[in-house]
N, C-alpha and C. Protein backbone atom coordinates (compact mmCIF):
# COMPACT_ATOMS: atom_id res chain seq x y z
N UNK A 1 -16.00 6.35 -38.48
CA UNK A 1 -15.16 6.10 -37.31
C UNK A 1 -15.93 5.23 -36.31
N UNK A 2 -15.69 4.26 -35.73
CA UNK A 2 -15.90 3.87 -34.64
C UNK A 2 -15.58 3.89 -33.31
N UNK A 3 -16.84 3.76 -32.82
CA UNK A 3 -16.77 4.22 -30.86
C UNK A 3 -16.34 3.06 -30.31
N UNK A 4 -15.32 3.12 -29.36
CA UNK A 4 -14.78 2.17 -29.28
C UNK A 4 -15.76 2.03 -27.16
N UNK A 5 -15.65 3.49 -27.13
CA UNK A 5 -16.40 3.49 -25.55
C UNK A 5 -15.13 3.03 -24.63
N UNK A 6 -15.62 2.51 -23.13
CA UNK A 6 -14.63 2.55 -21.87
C UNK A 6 -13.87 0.97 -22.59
N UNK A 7 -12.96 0.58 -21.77
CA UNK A 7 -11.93 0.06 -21.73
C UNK A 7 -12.17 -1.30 -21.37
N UNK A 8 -12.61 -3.18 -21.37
CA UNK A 8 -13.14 -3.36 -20.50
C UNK A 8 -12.20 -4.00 -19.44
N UNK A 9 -12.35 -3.71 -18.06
CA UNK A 9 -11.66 -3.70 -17.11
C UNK A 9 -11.52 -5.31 -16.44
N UNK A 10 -10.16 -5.93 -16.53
CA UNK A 10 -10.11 -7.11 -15.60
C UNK A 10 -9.70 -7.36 -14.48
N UNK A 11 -10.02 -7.52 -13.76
CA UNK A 11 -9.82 -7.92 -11.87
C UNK A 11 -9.48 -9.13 -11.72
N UNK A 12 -8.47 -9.16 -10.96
CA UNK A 12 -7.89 -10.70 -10.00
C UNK A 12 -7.30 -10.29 -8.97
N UNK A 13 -7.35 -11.56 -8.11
CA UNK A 13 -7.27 -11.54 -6.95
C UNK A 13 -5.77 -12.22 -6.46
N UNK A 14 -5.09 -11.63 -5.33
CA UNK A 14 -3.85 -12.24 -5.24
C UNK A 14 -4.20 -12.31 -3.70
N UNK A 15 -3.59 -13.65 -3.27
CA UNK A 15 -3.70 -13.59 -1.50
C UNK A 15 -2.46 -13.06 -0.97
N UNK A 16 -2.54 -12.28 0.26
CA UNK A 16 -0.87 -11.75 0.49
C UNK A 16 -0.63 -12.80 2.34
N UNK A 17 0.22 -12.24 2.71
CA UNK A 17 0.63 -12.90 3.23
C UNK A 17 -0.13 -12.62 4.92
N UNK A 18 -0.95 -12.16 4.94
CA UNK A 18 -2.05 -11.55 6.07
C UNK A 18 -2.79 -11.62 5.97
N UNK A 19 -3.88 -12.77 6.57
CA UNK A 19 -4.62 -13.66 6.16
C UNK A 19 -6.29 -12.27 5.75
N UNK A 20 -6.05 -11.66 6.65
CA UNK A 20 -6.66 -10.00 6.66
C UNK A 20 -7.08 -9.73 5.48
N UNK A 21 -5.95 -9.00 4.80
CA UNK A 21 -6.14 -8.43 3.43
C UNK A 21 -6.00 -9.60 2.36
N UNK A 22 -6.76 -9.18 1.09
CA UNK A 22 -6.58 -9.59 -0.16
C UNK A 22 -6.15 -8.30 -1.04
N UNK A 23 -5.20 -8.86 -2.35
CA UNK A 23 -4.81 -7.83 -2.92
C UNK A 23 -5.91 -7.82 -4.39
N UNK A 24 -6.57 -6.70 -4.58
CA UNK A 24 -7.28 -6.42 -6.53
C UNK A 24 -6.27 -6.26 -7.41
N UNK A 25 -5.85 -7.00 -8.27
CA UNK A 25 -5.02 -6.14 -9.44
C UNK A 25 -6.15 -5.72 -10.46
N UNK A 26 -5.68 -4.84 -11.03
CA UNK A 26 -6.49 -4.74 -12.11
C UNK A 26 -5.74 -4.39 -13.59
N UNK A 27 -6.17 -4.25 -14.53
CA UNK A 27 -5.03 -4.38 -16.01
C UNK A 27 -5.24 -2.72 -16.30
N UNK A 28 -5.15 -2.13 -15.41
CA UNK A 28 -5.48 -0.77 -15.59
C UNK A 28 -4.37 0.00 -14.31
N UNK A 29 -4.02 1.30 -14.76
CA UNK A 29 -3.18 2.06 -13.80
C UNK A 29 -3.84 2.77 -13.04
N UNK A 30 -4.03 2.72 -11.30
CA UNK A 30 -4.96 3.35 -10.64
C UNK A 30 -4.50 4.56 -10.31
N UNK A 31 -2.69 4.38 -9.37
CA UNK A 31 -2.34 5.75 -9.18
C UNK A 31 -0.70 5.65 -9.44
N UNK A 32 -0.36 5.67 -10.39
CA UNK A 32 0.87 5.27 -11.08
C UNK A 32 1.88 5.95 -10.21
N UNK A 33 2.92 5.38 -9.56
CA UNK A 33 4.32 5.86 -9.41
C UNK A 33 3.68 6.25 -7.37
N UNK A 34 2.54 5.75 -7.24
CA UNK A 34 2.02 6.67 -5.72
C UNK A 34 1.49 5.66 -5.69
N UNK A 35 1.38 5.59 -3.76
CA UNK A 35 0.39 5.10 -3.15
C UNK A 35 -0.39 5.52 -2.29
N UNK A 36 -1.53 5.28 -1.48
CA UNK A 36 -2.06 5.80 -0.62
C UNK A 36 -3.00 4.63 0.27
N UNK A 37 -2.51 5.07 1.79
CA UNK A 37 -2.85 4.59 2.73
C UNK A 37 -4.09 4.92 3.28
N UNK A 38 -5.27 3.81 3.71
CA UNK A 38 -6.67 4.87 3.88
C UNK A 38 -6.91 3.81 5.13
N UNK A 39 -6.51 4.04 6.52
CA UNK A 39 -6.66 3.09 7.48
C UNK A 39 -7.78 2.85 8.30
N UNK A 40 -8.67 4.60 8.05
CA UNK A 40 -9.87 4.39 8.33
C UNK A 40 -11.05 5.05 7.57
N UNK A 41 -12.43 4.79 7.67
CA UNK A 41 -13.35 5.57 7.01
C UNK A 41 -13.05 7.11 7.37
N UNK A 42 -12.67 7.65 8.11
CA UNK A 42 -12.04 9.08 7.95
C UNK A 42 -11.23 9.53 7.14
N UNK A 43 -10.44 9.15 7.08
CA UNK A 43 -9.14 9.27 5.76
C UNK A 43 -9.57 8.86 4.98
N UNK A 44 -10.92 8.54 4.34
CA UNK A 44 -11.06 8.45 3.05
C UNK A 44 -11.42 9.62 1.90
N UNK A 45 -11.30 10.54 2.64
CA UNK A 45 -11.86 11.89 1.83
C UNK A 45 -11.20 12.04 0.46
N UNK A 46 -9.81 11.62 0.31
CA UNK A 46 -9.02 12.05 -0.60
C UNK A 46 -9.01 10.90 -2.09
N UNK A 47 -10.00 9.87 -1.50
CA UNK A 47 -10.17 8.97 -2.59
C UNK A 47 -12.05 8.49 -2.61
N UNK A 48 -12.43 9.15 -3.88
CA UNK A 48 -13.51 8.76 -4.20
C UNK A 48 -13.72 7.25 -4.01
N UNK A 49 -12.94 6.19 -4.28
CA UNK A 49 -13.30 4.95 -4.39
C UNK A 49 -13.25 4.52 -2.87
N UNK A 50 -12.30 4.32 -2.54
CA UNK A 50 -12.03 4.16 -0.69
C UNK A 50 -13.78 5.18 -0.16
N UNK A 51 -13.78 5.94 -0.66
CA UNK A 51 -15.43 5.91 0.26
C UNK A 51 -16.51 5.36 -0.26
N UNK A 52 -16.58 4.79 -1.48
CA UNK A 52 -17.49 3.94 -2.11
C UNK A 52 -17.25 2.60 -1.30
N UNK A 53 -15.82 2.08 -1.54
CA UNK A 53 -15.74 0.91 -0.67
C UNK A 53 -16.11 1.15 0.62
N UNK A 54 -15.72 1.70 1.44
CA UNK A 54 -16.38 1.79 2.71
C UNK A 54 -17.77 1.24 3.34
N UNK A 55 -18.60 1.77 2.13
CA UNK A 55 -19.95 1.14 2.24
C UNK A 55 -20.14 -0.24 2.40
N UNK A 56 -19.15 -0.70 1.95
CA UNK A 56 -19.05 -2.34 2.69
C UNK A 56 -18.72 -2.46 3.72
N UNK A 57 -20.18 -2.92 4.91
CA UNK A 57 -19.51 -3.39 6.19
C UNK A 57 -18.71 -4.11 6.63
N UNK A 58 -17.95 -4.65 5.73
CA UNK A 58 -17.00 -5.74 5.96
C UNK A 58 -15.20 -5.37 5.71
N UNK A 59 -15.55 -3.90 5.13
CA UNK A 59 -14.21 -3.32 5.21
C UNK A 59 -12.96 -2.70 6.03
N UNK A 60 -12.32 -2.70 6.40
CA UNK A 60 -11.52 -2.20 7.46
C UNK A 60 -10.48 -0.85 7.27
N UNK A 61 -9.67 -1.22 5.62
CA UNK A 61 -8.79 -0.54 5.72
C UNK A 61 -8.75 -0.68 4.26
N UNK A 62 -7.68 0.40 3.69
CA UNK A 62 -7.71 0.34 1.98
C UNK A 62 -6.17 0.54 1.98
N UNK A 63 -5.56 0.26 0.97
CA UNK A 63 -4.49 0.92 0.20
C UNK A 63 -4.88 0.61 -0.91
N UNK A 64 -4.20 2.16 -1.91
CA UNK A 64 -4.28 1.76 -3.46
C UNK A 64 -2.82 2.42 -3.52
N UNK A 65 -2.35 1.33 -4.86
CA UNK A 65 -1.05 1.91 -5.14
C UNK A 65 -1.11 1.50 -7.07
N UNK A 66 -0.09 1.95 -7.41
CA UNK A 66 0.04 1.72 -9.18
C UNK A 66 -1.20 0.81 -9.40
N UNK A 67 -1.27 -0.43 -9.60
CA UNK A 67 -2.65 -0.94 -10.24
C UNK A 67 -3.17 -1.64 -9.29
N UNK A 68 -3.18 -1.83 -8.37
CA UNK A 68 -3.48 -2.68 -7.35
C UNK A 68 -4.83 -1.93 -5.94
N UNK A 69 -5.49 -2.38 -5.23
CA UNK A 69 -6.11 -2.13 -3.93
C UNK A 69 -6.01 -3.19 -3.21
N UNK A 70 -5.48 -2.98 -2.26
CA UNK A 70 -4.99 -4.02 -1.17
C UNK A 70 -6.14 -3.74 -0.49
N UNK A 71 -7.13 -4.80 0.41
CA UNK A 71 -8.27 -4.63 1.40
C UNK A 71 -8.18 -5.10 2.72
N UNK A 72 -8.34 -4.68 3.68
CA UNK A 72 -8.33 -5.52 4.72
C UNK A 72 -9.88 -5.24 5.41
N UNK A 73 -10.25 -6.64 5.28
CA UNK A 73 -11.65 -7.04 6.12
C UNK A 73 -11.48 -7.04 7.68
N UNK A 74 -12.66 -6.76 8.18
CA UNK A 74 -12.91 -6.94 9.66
C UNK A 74 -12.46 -8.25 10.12
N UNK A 75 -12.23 -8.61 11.58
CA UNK A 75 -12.00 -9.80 11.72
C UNK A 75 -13.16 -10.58 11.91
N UNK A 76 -14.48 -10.37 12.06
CA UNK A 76 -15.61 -11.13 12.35
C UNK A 76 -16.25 -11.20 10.51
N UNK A 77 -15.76 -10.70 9.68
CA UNK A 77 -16.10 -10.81 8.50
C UNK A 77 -15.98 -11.59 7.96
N UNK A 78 -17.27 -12.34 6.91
CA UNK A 78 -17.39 -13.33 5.97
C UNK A 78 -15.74 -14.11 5.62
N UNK A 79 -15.47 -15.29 5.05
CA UNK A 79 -14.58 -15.70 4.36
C UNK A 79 -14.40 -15.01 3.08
N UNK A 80 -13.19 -14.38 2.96
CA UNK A 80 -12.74 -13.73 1.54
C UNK A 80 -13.70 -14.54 0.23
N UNK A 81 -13.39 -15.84 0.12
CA UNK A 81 -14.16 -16.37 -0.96
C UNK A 81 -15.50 -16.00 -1.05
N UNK A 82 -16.43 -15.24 0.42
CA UNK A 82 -17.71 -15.27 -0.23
C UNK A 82 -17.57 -13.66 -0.26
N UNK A 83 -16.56 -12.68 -0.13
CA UNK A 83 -16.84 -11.26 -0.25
C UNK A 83 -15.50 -11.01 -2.22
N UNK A 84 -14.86 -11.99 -2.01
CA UNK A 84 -14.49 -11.38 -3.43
C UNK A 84 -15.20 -11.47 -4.71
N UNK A 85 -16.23 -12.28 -4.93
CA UNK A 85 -17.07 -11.65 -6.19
C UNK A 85 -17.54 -10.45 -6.69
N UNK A 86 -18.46 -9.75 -4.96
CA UNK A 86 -18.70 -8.51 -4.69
C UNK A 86 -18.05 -7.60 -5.06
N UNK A 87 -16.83 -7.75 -4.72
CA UNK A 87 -15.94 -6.29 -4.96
C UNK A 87 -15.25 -6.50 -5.88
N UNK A 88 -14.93 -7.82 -6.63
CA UNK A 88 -14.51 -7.53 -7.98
C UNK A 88 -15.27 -6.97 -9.11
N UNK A 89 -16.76 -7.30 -8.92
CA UNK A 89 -17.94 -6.91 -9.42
C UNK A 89 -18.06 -5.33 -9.63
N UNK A 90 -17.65 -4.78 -8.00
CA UNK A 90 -17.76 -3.41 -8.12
C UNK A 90 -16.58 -2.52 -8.52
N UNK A 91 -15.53 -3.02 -8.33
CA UNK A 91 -14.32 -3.01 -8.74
C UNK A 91 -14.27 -2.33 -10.79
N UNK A 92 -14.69 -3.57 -10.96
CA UNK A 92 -14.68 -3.62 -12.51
C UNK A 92 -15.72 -2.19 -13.01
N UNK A 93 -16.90 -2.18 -12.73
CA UNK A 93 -17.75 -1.43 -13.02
C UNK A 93 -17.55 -0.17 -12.88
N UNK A 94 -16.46 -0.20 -11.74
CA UNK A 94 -16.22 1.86 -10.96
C UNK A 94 -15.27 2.00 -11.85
N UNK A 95 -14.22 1.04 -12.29
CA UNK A 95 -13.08 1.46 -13.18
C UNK A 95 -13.46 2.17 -14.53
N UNK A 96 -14.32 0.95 -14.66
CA UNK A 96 -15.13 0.86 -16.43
C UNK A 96 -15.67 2.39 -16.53
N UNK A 97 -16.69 2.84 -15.45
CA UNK A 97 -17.01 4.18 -15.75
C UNK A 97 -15.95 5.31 -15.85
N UNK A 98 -15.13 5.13 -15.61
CA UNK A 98 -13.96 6.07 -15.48
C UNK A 98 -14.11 7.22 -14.32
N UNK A 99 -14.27 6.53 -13.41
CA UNK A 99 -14.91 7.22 -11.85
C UNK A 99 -13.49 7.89 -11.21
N UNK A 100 -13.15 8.60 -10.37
CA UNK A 100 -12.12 9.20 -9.60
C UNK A 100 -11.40 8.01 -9.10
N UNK A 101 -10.21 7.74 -8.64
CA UNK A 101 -9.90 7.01 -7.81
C UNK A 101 -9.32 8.26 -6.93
N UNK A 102 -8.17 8.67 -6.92
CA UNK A 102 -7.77 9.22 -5.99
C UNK A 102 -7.82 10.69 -6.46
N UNK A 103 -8.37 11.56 -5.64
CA UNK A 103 -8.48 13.57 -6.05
C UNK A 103 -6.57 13.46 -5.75
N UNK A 104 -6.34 14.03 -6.36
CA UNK A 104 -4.82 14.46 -6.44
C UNK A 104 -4.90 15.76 -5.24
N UNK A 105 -5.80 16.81 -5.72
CA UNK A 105 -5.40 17.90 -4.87
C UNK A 105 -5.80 17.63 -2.91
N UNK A 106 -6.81 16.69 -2.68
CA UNK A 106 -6.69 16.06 -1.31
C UNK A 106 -5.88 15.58 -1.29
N UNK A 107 -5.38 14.73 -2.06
CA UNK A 107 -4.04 13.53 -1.31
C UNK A 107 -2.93 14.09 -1.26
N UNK A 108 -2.66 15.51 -2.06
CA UNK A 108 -1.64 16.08 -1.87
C UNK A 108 -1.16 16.71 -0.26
N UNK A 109 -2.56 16.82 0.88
CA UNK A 109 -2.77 17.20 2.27
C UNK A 109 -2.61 16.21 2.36
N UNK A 110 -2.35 14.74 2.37
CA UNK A 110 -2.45 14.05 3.03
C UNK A 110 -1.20 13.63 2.93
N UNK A 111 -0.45 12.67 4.47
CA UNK A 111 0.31 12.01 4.28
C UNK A 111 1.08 10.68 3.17
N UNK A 112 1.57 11.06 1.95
CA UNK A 112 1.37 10.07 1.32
C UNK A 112 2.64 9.14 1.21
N UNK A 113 3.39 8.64 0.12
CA UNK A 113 4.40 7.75 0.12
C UNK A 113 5.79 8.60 -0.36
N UNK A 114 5.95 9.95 -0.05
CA UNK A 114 6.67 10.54 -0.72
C UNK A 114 8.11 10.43 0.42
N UNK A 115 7.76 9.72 1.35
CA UNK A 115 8.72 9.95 2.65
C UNK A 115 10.24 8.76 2.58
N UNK A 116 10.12 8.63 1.05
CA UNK A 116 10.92 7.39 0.52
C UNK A 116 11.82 8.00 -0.41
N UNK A 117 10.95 9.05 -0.58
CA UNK A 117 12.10 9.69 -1.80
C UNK A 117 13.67 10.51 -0.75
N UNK A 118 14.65 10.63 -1.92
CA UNK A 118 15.67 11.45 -1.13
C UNK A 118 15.43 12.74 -1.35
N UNK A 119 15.94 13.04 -0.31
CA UNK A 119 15.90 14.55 -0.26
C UNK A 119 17.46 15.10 -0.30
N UNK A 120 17.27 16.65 -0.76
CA UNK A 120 18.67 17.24 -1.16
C UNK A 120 19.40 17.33 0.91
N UNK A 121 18.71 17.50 1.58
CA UNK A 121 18.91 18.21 3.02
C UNK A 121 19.20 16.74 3.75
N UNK A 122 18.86 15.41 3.41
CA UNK A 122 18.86 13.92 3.73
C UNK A 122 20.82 13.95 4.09
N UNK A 123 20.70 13.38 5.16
CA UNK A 123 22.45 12.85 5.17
C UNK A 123 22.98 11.78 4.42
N UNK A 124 23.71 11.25 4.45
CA UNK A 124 24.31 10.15 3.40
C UNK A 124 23.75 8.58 4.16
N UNK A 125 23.53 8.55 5.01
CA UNK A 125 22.97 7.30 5.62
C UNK A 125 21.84 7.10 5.27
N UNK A 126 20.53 8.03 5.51
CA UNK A 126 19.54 8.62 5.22
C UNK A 126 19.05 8.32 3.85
N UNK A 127 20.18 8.71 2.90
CA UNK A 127 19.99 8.60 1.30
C UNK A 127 20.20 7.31 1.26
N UNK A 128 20.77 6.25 1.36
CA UNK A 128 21.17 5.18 1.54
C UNK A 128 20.20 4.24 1.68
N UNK A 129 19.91 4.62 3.01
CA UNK A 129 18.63 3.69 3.80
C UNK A 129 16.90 3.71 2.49
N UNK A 130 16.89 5.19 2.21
CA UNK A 130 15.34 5.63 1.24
C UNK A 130 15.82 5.07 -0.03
N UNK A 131 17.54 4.66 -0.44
CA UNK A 131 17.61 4.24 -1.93
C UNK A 131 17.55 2.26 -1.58
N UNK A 132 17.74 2.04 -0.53
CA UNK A 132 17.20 0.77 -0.23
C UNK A 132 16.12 0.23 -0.25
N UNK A 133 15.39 0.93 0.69
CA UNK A 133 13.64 0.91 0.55
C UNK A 133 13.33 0.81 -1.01
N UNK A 134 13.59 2.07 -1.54
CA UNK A 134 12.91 2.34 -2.86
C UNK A 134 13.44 1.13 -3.96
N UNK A 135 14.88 0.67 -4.35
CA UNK A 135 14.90 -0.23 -4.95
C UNK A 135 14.58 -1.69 -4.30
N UNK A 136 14.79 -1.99 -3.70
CA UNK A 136 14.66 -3.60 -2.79
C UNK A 136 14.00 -3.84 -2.18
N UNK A 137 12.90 -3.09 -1.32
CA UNK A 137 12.12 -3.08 -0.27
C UNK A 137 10.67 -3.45 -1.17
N UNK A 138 10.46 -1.85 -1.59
CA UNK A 138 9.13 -1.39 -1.95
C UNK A 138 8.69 -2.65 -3.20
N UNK A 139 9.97 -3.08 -4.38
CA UNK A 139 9.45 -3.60 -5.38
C UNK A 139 8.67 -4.71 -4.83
N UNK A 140 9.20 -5.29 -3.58
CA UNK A 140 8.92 -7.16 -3.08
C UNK A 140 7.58 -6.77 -2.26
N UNK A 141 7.50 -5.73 -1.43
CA UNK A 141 6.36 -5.51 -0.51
C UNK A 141 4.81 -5.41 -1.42
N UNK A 142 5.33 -5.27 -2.03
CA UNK A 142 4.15 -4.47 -3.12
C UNK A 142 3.80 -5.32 -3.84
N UNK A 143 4.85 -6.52 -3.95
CA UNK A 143 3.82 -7.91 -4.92
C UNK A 143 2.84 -8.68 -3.62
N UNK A 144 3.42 -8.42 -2.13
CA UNK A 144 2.27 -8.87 -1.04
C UNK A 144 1.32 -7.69 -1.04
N UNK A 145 1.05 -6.80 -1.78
CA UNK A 145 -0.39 -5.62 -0.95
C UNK A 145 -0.05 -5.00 -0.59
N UNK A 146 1.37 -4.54 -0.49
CA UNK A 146 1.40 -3.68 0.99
C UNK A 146 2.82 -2.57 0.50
N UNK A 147 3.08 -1.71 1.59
CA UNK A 147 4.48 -0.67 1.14
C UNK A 147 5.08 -0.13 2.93
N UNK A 148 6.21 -0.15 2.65
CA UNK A 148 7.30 0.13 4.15
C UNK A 148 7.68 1.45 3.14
N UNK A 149 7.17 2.40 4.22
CA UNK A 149 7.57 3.94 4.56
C UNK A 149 8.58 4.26 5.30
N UNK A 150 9.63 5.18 5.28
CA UNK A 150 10.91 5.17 5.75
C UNK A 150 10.37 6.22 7.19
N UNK A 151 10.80 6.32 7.93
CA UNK A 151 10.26 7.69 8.93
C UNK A 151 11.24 8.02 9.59
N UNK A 152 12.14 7.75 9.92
CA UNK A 152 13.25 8.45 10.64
C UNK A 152 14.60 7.36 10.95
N UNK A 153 15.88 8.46 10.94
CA UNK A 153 16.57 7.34 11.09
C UNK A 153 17.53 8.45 12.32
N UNK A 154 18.06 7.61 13.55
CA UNK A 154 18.61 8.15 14.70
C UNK A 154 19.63 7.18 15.10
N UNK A 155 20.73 7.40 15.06
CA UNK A 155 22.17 7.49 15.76
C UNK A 155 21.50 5.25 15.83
N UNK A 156 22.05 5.25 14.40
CA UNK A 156 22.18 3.48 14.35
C UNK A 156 20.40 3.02 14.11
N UNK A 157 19.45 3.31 14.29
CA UNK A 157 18.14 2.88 14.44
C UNK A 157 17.46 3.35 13.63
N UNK A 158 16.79 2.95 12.65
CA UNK A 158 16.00 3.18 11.65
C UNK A 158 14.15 2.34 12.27
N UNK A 159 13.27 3.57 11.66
CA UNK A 159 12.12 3.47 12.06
C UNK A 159 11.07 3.82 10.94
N UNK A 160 10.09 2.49 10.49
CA UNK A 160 9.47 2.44 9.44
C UNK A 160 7.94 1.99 10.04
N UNK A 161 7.52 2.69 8.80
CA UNK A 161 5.90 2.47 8.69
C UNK A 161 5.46 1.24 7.93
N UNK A 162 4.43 0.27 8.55
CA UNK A 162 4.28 -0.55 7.63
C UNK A 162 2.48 0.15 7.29
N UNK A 163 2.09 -0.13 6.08
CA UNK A 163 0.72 -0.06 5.02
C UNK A 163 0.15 -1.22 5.28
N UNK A 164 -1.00 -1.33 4.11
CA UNK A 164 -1.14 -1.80 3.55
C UNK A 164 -1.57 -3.44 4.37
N UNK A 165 -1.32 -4.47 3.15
CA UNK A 165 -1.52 -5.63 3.76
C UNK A 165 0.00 -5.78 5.24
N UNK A 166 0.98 -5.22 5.03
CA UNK A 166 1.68 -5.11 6.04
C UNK A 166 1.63 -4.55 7.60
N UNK A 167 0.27 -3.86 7.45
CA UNK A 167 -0.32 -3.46 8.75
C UNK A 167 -0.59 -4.30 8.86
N UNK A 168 0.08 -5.00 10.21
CA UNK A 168 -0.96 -6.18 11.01
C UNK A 168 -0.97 -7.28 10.54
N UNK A 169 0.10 -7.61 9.60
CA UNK A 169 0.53 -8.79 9.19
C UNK A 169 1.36 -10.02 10.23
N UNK A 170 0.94 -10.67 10.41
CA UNK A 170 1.31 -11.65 11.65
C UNK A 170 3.43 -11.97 10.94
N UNK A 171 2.89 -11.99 9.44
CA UNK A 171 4.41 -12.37 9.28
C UNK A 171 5.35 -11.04 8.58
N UNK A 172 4.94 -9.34 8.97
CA UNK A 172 5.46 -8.71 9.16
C UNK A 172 6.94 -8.79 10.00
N UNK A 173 6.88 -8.79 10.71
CA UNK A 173 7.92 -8.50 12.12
C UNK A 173 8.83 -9.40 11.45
N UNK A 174 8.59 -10.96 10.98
CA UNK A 174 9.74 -11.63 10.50
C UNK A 174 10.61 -10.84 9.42
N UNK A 175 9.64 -10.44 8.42
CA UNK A 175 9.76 -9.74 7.06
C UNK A 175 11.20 -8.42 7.26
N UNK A 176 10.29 -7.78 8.50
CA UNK A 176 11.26 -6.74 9.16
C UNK A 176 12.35 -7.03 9.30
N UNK A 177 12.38 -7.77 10.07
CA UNK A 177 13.82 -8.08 11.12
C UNK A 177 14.58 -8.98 10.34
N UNK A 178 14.14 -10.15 9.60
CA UNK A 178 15.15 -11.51 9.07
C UNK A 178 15.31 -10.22 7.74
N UNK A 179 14.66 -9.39 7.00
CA UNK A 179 14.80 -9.32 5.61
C UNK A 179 15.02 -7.79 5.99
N UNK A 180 14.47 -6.86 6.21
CA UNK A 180 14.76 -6.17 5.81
C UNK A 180 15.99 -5.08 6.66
N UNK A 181 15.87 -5.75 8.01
CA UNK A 181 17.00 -5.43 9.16
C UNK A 181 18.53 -5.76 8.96
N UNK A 182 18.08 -7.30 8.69
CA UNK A 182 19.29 -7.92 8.03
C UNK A 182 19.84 -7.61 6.54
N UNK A 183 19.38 -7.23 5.64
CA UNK A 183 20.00 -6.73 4.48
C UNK A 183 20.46 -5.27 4.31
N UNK A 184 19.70 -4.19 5.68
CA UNK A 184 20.43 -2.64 5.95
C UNK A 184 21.40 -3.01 6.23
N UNK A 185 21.69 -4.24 7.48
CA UNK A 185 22.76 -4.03 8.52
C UNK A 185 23.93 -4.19 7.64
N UNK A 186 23.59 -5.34 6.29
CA UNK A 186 25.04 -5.96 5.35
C UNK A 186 25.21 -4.32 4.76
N UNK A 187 24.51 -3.83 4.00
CA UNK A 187 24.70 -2.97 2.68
C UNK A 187 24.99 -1.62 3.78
N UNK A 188 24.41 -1.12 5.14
CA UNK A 188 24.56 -0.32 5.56
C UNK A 188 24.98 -0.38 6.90
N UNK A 189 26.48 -0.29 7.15
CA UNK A 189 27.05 -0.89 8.46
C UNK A 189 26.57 0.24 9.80
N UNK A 190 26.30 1.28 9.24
CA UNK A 190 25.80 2.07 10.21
C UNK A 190 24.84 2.13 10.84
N UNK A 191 23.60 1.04 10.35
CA UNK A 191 22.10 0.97 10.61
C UNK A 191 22.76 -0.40 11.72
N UNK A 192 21.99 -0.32 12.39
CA UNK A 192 22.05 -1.22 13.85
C UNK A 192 20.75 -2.08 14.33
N UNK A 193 19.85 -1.14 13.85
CA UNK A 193 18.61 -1.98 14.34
C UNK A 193 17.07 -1.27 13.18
N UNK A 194 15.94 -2.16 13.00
CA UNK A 194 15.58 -1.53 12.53
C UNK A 194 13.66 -1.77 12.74
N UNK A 195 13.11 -1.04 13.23
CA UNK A 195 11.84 -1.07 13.76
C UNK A 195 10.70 -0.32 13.52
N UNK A 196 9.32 -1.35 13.62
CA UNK A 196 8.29 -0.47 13.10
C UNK A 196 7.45 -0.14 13.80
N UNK A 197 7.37 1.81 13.37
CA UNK A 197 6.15 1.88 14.02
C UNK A 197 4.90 2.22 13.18
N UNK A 198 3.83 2.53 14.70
CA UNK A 198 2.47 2.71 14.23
C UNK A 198 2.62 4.20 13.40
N UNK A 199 1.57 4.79 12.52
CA UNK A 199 2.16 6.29 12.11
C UNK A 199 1.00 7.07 13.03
């Protein structure tokens, strides 16, 4: 029989639309069907890798979702071109060992992306608005780095979280309002306005 050993792991790089973050893909599944938001070195408890990365002074913020880690660098930090070798480097190597990415039983305490799903107790607007997000929203956000969290919806006004490369994305707010404001208001005449906040 032959040992075939780890897997070997490929990394690329996608630019998103915030000049901030860069997105890792990798040909490997990090946290399939989930994501997780890690905005500061505190919240990294629940992902072994997010505190490995950390150790880079040049890091700011993490998301990992299905195969991807979205990064966002400091703003006084190097040009992406001279920090992505580095972390594809380390990238490849943490995968290859078959290292933790995310502890399931921390991230389960933590706030994660589950605030998209419907719920049985959800009103019919409600269900509506999270089956929007989840088919139309999330698939397009997520090829930029990033994921819109649903958080509440009140008498016409819907209120979302942006992640990811979408934190702090200069061309967020357009994204919001031309795309994703404007396509509730057609499909959902009851939504009126629709705005993001900080979580």
């Amino acid at each position: 029989m032959i040992k075939t050993g780890n897997p070997v792991i490929s990394i690329y790089t996608e630019m998103t639309p915030n000049p901030e973050t860069m997105k890792f893909v990798a040909n490997k599944l990090l946290y399939p069907g989930k994501s997780i938001d890690i905005p500061d070195e505190e919240s990294a408890k629940a992902s072994p890798l997010a505190q490995e990365l950390f150790t880079f002074p040049f890091i700011k913020s993490i998301f990992i979702a299905s195969n991807f880690v979205t990064l966002t660098k400091t703003s006084e930090a190097e040009d992406w071109q001279d920090i992505i070798p580095t972390i594809k480097q380390f990238l490849k190597h943490y995968m290859e060992e078959n290292k933790v990415i995310v502890n399931e039983e921390l991230a389960a305490t933590l706030k994660t992306d589950s605030s998209n799903i419907v719920l049985a107790d959800d009103d019919d607007v409600v269900k509506r608005i999270k089956e929007l997000l989840e088919n139309y929203v999330k698939p397009a956000v997520e090829m930029d780095g990033g994921a819109i969290q649903f958080k509440s919806y009140d008498d016409g006004r819907v209120n979302l979280v942006m992640q990811g490369s979408c934190s702090g994305c200069p061309s967020s707010m357009i994204t919001l309002k031309a795309g994703i404001e404007g396509m509730m208001k057609r499909m959902i005449p009851e939504v009126k306005e629709v705005v993001a906040e900080s979580e």
